[in-house]
N, C-alpha and C. Protein backbone atom coordinates (compact mmCIF):
# COMPACT_ATOMS: atom_id res chain seq x y z
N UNK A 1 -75.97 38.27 -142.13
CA UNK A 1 -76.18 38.61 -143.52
C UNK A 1 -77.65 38.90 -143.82
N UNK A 2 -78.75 38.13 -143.00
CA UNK A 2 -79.81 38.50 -143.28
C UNK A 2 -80.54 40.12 -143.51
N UNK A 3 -79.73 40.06 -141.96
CA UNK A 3 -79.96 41.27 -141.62
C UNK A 3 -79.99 42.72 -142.89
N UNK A 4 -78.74 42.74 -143.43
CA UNK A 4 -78.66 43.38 -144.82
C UNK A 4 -79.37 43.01 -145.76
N UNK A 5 -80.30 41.96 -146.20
CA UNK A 5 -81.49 42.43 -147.23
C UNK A 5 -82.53 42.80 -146.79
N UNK A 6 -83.08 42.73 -147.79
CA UNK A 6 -84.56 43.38 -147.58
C UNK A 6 -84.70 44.94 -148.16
N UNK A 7 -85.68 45.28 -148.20
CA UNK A 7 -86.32 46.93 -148.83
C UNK A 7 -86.33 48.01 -147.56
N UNK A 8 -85.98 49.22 -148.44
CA UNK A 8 -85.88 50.20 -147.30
C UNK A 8 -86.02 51.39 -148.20
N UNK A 9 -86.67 52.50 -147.35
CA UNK A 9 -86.94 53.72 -147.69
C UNK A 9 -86.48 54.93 -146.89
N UNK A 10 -86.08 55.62 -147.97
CA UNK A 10 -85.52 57.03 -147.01
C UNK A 10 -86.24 57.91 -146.10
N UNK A 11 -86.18 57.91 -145.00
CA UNK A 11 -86.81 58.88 -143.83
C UNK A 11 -86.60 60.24 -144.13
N UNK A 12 -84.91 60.29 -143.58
CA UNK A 12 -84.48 61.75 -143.71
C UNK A 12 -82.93 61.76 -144.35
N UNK A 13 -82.70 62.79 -144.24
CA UNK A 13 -80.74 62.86 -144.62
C UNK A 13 -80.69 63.87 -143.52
N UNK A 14 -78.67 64.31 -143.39
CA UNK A 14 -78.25 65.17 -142.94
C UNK A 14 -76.85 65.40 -143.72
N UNK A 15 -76.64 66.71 -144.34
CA UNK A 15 -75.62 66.97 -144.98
C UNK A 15 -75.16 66.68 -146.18
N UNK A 16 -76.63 66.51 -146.58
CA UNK A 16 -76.35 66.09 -148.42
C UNK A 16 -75.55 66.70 -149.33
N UNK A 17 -76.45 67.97 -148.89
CA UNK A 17 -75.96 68.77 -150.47
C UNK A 17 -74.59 69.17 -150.63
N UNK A 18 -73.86 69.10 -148.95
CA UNK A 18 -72.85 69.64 -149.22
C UNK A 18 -71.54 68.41 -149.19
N UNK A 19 -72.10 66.98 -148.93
CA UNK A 19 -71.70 66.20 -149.93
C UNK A 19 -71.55 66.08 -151.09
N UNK A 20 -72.26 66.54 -151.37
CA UNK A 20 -72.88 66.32 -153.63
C UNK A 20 -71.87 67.25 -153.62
N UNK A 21 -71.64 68.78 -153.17
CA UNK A 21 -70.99 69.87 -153.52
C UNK A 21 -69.50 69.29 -153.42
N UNK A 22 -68.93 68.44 -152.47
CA UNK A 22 -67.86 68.40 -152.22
C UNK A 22 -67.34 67.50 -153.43
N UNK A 23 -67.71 66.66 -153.94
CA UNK A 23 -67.92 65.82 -154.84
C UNK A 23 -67.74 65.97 -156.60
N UNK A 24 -68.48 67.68 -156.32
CA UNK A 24 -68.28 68.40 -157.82
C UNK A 24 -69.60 67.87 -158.38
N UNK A 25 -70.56 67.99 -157.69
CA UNK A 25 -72.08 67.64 -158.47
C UNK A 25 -72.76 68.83 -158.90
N UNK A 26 -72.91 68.83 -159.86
CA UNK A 26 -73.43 70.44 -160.57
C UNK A 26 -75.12 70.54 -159.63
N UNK A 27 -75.01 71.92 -159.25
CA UNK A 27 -75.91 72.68 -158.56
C UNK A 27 -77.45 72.12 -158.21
N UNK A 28 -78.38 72.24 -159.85
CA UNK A 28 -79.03 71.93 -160.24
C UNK A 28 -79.28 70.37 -159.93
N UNK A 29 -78.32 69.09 -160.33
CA UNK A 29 -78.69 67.69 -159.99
C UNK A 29 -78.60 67.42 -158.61
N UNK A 30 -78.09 68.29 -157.94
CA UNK A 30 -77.87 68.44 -156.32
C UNK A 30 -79.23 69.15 -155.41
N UNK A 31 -79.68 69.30 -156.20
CA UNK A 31 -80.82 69.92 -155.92
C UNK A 31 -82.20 68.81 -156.27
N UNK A 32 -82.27 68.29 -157.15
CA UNK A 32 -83.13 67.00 -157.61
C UNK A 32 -82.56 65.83 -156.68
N UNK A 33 -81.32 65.51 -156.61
CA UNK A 33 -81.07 64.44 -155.27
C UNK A 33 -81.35 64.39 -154.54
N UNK A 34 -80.65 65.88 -153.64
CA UNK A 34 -81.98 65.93 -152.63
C UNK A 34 -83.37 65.76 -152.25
N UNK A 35 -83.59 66.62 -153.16
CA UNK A 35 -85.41 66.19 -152.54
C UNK A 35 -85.60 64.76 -153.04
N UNK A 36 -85.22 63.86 -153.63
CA UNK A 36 -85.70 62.85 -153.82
C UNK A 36 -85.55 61.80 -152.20
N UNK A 37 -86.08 61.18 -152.44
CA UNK A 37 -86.32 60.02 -151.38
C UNK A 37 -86.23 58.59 -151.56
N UNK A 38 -84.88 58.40 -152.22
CA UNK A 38 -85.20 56.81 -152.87
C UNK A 38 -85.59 55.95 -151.75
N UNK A 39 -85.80 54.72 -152.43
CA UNK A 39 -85.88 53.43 -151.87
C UNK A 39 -85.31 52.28 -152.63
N UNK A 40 -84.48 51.69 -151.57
CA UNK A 40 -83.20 50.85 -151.88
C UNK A 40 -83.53 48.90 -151.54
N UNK A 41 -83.12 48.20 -152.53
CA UNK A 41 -83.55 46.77 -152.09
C UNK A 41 -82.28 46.44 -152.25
N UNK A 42 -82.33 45.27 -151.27
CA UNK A 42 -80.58 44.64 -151.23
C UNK A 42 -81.17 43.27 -150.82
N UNK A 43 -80.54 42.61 -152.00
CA UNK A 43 -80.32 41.05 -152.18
C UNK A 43 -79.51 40.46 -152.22
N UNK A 44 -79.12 38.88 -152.15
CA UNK A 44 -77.92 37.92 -151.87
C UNK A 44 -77.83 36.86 -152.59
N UNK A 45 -77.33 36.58 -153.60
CA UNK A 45 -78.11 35.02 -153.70
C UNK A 45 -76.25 34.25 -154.21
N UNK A 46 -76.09 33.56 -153.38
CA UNK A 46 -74.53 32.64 -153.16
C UNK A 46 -74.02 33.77 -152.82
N UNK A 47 -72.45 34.39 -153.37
CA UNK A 47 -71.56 35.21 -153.17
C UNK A 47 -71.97 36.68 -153.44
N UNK A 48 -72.79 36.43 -154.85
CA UNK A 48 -73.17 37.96 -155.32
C UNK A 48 -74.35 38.94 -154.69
N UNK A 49 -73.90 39.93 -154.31
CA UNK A 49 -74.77 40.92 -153.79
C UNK A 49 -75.56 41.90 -154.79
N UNK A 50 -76.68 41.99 -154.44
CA UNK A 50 -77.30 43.70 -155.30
C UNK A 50 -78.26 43.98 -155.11
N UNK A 51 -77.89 45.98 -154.72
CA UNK A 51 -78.47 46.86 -154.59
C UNK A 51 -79.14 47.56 -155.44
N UNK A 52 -81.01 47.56 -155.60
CA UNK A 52 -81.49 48.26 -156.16
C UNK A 52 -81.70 49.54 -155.74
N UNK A 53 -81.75 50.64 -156.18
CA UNK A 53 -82.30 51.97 -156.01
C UNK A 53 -83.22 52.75 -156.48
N UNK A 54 -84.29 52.98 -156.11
CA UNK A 54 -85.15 53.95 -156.98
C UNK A 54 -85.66 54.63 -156.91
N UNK A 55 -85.66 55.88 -157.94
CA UNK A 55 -86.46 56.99 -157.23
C UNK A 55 -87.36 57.20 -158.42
N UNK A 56 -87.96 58.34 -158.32
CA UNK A 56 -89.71 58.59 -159.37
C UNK A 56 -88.43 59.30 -160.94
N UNK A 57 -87.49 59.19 -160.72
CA UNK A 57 -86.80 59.61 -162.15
C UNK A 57 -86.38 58.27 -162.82
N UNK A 58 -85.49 57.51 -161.88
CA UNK A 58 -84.48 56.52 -162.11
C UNK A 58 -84.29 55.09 -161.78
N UNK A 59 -83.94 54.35 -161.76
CA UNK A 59 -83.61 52.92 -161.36
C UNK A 59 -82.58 52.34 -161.48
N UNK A 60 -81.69 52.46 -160.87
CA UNK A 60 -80.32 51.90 -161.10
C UNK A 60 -80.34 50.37 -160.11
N UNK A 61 -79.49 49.63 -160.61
CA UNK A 61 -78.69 48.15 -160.42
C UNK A 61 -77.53 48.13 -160.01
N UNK A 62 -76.48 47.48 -159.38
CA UNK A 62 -75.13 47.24 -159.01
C UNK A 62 -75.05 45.82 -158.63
N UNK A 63 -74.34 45.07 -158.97
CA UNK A 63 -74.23 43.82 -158.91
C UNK A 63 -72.45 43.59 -158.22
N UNK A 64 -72.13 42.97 -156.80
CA UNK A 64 -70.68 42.70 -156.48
C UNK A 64 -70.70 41.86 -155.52
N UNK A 65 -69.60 40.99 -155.87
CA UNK A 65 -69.02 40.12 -155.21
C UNK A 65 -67.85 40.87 -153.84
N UNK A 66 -67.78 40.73 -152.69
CA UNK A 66 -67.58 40.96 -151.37
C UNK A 66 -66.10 40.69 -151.75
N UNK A 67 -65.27 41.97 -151.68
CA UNK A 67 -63.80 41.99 -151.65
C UNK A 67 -63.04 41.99 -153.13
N UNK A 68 -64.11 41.58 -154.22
CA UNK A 68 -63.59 42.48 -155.66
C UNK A 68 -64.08 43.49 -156.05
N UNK A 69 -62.64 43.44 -156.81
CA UNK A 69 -62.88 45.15 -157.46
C UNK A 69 -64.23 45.31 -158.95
N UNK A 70 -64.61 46.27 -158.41
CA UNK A 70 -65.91 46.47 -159.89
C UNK A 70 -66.24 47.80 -159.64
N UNK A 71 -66.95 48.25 -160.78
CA UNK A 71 -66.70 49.34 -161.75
C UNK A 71 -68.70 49.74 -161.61
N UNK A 72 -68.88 50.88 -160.94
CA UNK A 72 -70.10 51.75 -160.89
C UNK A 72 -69.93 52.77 -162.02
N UNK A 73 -70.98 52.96 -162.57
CA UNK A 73 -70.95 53.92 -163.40
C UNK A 73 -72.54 55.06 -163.04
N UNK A 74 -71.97 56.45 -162.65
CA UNK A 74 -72.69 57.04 -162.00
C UNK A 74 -73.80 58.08 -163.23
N UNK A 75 -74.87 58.28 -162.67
CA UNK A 75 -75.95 59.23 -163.46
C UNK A 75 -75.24 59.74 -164.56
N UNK A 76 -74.58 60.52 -164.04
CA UNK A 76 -73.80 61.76 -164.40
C UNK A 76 -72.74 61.39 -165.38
N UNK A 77 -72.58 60.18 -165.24
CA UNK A 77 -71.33 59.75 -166.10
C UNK A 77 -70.04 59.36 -165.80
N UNK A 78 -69.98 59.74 -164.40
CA UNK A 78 -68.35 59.61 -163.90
C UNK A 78 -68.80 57.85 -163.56
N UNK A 79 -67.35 57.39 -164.01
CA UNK A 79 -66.93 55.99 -163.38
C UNK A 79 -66.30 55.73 -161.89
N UNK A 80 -66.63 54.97 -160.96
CA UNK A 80 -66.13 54.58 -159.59
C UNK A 80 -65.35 53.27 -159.66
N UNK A 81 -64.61 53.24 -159.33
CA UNK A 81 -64.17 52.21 -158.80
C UNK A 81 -64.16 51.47 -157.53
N UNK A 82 -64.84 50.42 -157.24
CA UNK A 82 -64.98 49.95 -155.87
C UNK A 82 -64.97 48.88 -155.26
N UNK A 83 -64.77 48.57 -154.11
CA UNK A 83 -64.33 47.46 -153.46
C UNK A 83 -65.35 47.57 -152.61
N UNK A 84 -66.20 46.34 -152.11
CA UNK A 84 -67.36 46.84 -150.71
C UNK A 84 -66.73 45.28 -149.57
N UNK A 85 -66.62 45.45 -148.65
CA UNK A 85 -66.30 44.46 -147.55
C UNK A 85 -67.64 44.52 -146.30
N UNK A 86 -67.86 43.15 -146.46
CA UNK A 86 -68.58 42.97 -145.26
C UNK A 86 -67.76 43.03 -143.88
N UNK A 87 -68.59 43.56 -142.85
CA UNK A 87 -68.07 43.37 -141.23
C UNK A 87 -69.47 43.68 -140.55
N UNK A 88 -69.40 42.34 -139.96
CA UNK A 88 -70.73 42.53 -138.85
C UNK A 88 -71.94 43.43 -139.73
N UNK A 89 -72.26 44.12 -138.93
CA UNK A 89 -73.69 44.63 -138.98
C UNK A 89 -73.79 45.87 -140.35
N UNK A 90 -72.23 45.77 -140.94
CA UNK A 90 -71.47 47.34 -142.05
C UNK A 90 -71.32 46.41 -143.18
N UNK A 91 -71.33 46.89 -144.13
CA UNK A 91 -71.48 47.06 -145.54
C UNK A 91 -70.46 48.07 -146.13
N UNK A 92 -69.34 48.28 -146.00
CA UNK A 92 -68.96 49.35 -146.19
C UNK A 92 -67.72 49.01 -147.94
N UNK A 93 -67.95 50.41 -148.11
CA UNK A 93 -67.79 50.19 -149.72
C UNK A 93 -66.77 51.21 -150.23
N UNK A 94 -65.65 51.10 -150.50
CA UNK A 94 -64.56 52.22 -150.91
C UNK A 94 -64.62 52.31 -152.28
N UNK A 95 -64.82 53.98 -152.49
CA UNK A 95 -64.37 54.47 -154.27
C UNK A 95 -63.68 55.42 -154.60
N UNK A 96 -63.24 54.86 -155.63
CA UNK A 96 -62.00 56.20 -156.47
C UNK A 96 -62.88 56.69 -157.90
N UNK A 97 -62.93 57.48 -158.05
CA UNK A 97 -62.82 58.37 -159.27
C UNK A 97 -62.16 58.63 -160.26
N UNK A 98 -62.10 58.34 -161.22
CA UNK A 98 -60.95 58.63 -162.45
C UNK A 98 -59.86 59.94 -162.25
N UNK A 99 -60.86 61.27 -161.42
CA UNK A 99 -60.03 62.21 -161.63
C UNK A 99 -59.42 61.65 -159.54
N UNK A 100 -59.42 60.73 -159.27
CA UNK A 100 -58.66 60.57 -157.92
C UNK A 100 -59.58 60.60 -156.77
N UNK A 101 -60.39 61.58 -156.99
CA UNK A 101 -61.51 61.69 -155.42
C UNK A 101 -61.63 60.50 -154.88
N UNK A 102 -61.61 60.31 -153.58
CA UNK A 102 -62.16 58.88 -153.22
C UNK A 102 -62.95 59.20 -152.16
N UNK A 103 -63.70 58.17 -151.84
CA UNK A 103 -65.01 58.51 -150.77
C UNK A 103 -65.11 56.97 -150.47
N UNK A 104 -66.17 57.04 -149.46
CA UNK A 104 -66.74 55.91 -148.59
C UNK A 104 -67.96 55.75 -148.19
N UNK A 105 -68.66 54.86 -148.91
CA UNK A 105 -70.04 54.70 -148.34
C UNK A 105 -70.13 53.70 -146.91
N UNK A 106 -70.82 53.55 -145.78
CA UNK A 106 -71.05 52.86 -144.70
C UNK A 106 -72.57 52.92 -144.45
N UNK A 107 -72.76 51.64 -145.18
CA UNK A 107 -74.20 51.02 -144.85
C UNK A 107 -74.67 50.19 -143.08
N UNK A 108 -75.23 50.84 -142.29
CA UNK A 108 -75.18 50.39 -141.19
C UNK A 108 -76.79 49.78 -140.81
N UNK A 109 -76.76 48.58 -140.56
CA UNK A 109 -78.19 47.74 -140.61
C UNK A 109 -78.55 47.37 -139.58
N UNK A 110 -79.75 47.52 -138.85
CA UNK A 110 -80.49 47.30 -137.69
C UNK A 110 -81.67 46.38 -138.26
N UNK A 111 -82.60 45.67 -137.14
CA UNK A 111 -83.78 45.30 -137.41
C UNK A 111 -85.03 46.08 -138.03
N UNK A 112 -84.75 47.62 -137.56
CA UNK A 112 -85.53 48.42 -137.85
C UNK A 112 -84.91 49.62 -139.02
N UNK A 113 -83.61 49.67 -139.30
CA UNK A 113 -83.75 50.81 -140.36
C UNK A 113 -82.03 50.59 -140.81
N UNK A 114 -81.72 51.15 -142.02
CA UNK A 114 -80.25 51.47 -142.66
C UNK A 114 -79.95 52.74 -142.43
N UNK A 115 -78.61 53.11 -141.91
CA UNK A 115 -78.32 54.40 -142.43
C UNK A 115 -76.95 54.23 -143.08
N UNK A 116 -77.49 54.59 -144.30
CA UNK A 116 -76.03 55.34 -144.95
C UNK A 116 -75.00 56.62 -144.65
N UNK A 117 -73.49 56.13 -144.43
CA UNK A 117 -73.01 57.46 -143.97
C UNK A 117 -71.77 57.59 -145.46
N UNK A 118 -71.81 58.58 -145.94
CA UNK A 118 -70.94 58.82 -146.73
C UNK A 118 -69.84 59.91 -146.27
N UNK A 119 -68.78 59.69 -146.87
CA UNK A 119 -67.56 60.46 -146.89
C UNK A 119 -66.73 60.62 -147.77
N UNK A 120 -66.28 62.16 -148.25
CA UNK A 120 -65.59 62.18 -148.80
C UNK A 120 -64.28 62.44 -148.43
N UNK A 121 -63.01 62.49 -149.35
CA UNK A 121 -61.93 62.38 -148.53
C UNK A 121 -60.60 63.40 -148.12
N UNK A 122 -62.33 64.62 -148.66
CA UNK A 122 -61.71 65.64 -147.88
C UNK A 122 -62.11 65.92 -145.80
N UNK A 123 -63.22 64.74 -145.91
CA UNK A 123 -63.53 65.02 -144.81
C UNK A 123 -65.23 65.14 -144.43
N UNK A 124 -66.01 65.72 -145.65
CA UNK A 124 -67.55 66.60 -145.49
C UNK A 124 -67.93 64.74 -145.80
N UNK A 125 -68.55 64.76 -144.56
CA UNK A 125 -69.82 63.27 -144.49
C UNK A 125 -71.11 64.21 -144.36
N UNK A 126 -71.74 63.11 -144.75
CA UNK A 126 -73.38 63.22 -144.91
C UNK A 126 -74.37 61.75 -144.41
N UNK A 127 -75.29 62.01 -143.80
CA UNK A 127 -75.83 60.94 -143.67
C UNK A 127 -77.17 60.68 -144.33
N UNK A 128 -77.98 59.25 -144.81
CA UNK A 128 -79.44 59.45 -145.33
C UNK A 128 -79.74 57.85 -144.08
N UNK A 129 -81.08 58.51 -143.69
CA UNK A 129 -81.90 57.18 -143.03
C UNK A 129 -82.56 56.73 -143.78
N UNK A 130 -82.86 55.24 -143.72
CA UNK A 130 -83.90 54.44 -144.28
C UNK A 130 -84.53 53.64 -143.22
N UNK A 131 -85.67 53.50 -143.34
CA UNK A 131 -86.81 52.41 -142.32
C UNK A 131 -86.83 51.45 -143.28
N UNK A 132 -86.80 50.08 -142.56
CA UNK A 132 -87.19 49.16 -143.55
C UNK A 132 -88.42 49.24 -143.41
N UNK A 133 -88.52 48.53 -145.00
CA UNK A 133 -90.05 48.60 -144.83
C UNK A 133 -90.42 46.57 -144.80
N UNK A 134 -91.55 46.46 -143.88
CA UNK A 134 -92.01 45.19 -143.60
C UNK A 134 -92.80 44.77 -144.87
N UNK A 135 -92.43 43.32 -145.45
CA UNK A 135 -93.41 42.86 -146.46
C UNK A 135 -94.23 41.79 -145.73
């Protein structure tokens, strides 16, 4: 569990945009995602988990307990629904969409860096690296 906190920053991605696209992310905010480079903190404290995110626009919060259901509410406005389960060294987190889409985030944690792999469920994954960063 340790292993999953701590601060981390984005290196690189692969296959963003045409994640965002698959997704139905209008052009323009797909274009500002990209180039951004957040940096993500993940904390523990008893059962509850949470992920900060931030980039030079935004700052979002998510707060969940491991195997219930709770409710993301995205930039843009669309609501998720999601479940995240720990396994070993994964973090992995299932969501639905009001209009049905569902996707999968897979947080994968090393000593030295996270990568996020997303999927949607037509198939188009994307990946973003993060290095942790040492305090």
């Amino acid at each position: 569990m340790d292993l999953m906190c701590g601060k981390f920053q984005q290196d690189r991605s692969e296959n963003l945009d045409e994640f965002f696209s698959a997704v139905g992310m209008p052009y323009l905010v797909r274009l500002m995602v990209c180039a951004s480079k957040p940096s993500m903190e993940i904390t523990k404290v008893g059962d509850k988990w949470t992920t900060k995110t931030m980039t030079l626009v935004r700052t979002s919060e998510l707060s969940f307990t491991e195997g219930e259901k709770y409710v993301e509410k995205m930039s843009s406005g669309v609501e998720l629904k999601n479940i995240t389960e720990i396994k070993e060294d994964e973090m992995i987190t299932k969501s639905t969409a009001n209009d049905g889409q569902e996707a999968t985030k897979v947080l994968k944690f090393s000593d030295k860096e996270m990568v996020m792999t997303l999927t949607h469920h037509t198939g188009v994954q994307a990946k973003r690296y993060f290095k942790r960063i040492e305090e």
